[in-house]
N, C-alpha and C. Protein backbone atom coordinates (compact mmCIF):
# COMPACT_ATOMS: atom_id res chain seq x y z
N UNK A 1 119.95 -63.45 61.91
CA UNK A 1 119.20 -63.24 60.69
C UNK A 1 120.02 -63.60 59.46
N UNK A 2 121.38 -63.15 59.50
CA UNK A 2 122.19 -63.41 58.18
C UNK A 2 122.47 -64.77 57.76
N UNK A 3 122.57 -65.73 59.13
CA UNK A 3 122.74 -66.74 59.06
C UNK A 3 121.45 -67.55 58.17
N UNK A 4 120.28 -67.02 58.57
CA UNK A 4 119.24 -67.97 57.87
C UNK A 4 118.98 -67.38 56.34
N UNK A 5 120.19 -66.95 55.53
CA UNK A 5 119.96 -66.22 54.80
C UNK A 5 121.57 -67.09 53.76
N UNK A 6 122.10 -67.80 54.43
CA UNK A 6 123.50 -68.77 54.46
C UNK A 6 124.43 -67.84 54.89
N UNK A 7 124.51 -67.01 55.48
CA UNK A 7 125.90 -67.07 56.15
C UNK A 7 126.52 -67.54 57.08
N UNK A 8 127.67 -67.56 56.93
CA UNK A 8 128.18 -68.49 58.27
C UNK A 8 128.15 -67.50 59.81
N UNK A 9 128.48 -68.38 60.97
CA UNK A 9 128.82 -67.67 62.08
C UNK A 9 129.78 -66.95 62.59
N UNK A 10 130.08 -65.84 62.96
CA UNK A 10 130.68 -65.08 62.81
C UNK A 10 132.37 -65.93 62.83
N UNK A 11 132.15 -66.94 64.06
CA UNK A 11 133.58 -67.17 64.69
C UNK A 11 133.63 -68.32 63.88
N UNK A 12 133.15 -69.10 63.23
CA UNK A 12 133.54 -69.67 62.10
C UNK A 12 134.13 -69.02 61.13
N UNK A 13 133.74 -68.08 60.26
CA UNK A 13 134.49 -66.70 59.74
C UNK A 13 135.90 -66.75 59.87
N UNK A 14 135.55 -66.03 61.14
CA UNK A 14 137.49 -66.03 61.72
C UNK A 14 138.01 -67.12 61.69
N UNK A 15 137.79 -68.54 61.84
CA UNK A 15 138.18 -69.32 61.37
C UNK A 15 138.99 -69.76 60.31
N UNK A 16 138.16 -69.44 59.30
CA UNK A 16 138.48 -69.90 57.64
C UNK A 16 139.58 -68.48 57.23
N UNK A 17 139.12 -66.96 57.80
CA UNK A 17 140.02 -66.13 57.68
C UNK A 17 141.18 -66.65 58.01
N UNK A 18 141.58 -67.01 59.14
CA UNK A 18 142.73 -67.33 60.05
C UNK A 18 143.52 -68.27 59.12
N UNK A 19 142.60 -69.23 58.32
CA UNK A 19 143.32 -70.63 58.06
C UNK A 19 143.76 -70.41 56.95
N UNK A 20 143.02 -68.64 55.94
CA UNK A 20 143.64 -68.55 54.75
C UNK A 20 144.80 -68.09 55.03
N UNK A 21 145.26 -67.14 55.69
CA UNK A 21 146.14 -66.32 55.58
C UNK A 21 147.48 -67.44 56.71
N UNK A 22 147.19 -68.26 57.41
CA UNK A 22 148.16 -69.55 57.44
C UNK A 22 148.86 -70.07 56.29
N UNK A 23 147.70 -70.29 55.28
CA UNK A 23 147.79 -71.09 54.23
C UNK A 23 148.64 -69.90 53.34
N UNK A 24 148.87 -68.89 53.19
CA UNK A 24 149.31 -67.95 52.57
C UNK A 24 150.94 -67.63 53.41
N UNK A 25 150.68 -67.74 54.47
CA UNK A 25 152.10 -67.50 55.07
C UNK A 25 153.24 -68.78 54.66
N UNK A 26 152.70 -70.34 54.86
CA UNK A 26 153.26 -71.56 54.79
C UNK A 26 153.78 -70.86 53.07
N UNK A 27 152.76 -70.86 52.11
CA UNK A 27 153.11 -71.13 50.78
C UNK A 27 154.57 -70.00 50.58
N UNK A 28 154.36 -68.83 51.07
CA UNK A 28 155.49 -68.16 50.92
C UNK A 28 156.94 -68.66 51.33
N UNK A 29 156.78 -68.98 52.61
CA UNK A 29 157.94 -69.67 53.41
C UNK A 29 158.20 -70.42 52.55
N UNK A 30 157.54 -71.64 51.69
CA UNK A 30 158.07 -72.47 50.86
C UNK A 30 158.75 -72.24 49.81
N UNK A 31 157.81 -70.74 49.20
CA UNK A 31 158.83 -70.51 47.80
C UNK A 31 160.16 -69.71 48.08
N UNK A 32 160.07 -68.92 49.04
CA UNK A 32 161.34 -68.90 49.73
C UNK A 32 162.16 -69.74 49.95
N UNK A 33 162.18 -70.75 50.48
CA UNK A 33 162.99 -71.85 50.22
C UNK A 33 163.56 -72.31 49.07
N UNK A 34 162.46 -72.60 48.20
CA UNK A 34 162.83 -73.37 47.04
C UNK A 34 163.40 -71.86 46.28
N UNK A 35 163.83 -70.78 46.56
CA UNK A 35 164.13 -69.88 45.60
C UNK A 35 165.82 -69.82 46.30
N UNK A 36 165.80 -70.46 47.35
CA UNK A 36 167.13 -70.19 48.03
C UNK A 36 167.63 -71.62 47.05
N UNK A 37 166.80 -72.51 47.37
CA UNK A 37 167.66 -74.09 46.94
C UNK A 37 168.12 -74.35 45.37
N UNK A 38 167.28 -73.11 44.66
CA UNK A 38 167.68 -73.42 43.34
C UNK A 38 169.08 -72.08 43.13
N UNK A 39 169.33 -71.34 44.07
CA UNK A 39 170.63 -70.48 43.72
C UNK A 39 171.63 -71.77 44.04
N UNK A 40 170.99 -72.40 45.04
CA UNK A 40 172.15 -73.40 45.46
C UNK A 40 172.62 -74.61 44.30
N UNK A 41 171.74 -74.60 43.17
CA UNK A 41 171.45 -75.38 42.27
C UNK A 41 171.12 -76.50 42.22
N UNK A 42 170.16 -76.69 43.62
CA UNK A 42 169.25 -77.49 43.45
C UNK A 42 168.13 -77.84 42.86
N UNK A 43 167.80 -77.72 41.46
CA UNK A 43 167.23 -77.87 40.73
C UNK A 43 165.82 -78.39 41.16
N UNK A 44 165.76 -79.74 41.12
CA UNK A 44 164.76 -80.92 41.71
C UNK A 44 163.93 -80.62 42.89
N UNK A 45 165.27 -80.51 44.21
CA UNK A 45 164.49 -80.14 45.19
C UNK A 45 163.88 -78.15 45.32
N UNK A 46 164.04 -77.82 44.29
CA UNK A 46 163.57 -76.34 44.49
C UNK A 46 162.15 -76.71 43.24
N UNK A 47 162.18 -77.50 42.84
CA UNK A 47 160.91 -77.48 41.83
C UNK A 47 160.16 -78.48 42.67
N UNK A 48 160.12 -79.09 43.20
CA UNK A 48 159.65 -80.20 44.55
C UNK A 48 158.65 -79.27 45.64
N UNK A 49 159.97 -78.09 46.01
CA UNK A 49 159.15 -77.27 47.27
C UNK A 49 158.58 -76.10 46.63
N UNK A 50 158.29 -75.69 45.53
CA UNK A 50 158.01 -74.77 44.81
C UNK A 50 156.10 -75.32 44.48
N UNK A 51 156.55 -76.59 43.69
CA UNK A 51 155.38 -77.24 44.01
C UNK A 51 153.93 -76.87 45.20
N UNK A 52 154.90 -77.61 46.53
CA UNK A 52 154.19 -77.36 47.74
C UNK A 52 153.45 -76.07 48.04
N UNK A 53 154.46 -74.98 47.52
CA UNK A 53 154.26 -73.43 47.49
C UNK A 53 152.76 -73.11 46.69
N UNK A 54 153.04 -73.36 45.66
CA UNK A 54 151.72 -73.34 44.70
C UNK A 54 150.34 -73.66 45.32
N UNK A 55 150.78 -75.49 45.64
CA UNK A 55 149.55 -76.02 46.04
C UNK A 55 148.77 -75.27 47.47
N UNK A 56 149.73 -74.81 48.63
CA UNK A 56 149.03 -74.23 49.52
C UNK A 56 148.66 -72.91 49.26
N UNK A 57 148.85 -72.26 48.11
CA UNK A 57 148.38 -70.87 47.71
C UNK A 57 147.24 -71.26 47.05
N UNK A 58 146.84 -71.93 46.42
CA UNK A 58 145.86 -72.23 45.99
C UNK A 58 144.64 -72.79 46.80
N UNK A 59 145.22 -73.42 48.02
CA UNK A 59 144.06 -73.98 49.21
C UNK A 59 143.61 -72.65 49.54
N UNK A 60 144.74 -71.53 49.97
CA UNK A 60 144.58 -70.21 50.52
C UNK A 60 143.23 -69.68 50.17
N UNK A 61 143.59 -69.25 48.28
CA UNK A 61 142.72 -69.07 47.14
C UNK A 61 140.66 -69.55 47.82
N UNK A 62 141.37 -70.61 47.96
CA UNK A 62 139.67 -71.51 47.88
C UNK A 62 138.68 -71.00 49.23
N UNK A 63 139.99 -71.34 50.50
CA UNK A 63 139.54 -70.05 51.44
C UNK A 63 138.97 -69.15 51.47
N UNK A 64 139.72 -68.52 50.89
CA UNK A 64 139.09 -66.89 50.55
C UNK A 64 138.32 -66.77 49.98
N UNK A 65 137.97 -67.45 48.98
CA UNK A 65 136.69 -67.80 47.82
C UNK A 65 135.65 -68.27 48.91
N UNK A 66 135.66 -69.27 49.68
CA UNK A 66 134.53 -69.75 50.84
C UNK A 66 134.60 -68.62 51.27
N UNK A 67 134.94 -67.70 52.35
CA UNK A 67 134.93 -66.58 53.05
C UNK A 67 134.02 -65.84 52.03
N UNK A 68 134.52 -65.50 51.28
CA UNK A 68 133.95 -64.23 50.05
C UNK A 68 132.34 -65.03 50.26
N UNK A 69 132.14 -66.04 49.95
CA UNK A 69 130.94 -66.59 49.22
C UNK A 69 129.75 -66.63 50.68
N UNK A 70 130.73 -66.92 51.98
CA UNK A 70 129.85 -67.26 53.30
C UNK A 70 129.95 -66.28 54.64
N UNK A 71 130.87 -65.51 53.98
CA UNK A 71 130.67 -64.40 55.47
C UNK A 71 131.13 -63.28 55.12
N UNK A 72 131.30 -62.44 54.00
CA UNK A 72 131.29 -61.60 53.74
C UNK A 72 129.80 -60.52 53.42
N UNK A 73 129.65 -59.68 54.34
CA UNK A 73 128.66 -59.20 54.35
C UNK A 73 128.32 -57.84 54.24
């Protein structure tokens, strides 16, 4: 019934759940990195992987925003 109403299927759901909180684990690991590489005073390459950090927190973001919008019920 929910479905003909737009929600998604359940195990699609878990899906996009699964792939935010991936996307949330990667981005951390990254700024971790780049927070180690700039004590090291790597400047460049810590604003490089810091970058990366951002951008997959923000895919995370959009995730969760789809989830919120399609299977939260």
């Amino acid at each position: 019934m929910k479905e003909s109403l737009g929600y998604w299927k359940a195990e699609d759901c878990k899906k996009i759940s699964e792939a935010a909180g991936l996307f949330i684990y990667f981005s951390y690991e990254l700024l971790e990195e780049s927070d180690k590489l700039k004590q090291q005073g790597k400047e460049l390459e810590s604003d490089k992987i810091a970058e990366g950090g951002v951008a997959l927190s923000q895919v995370a973001a959009n995730y969760a925003k789809t989830f919120e919008a399609f299977c939260k019920r």
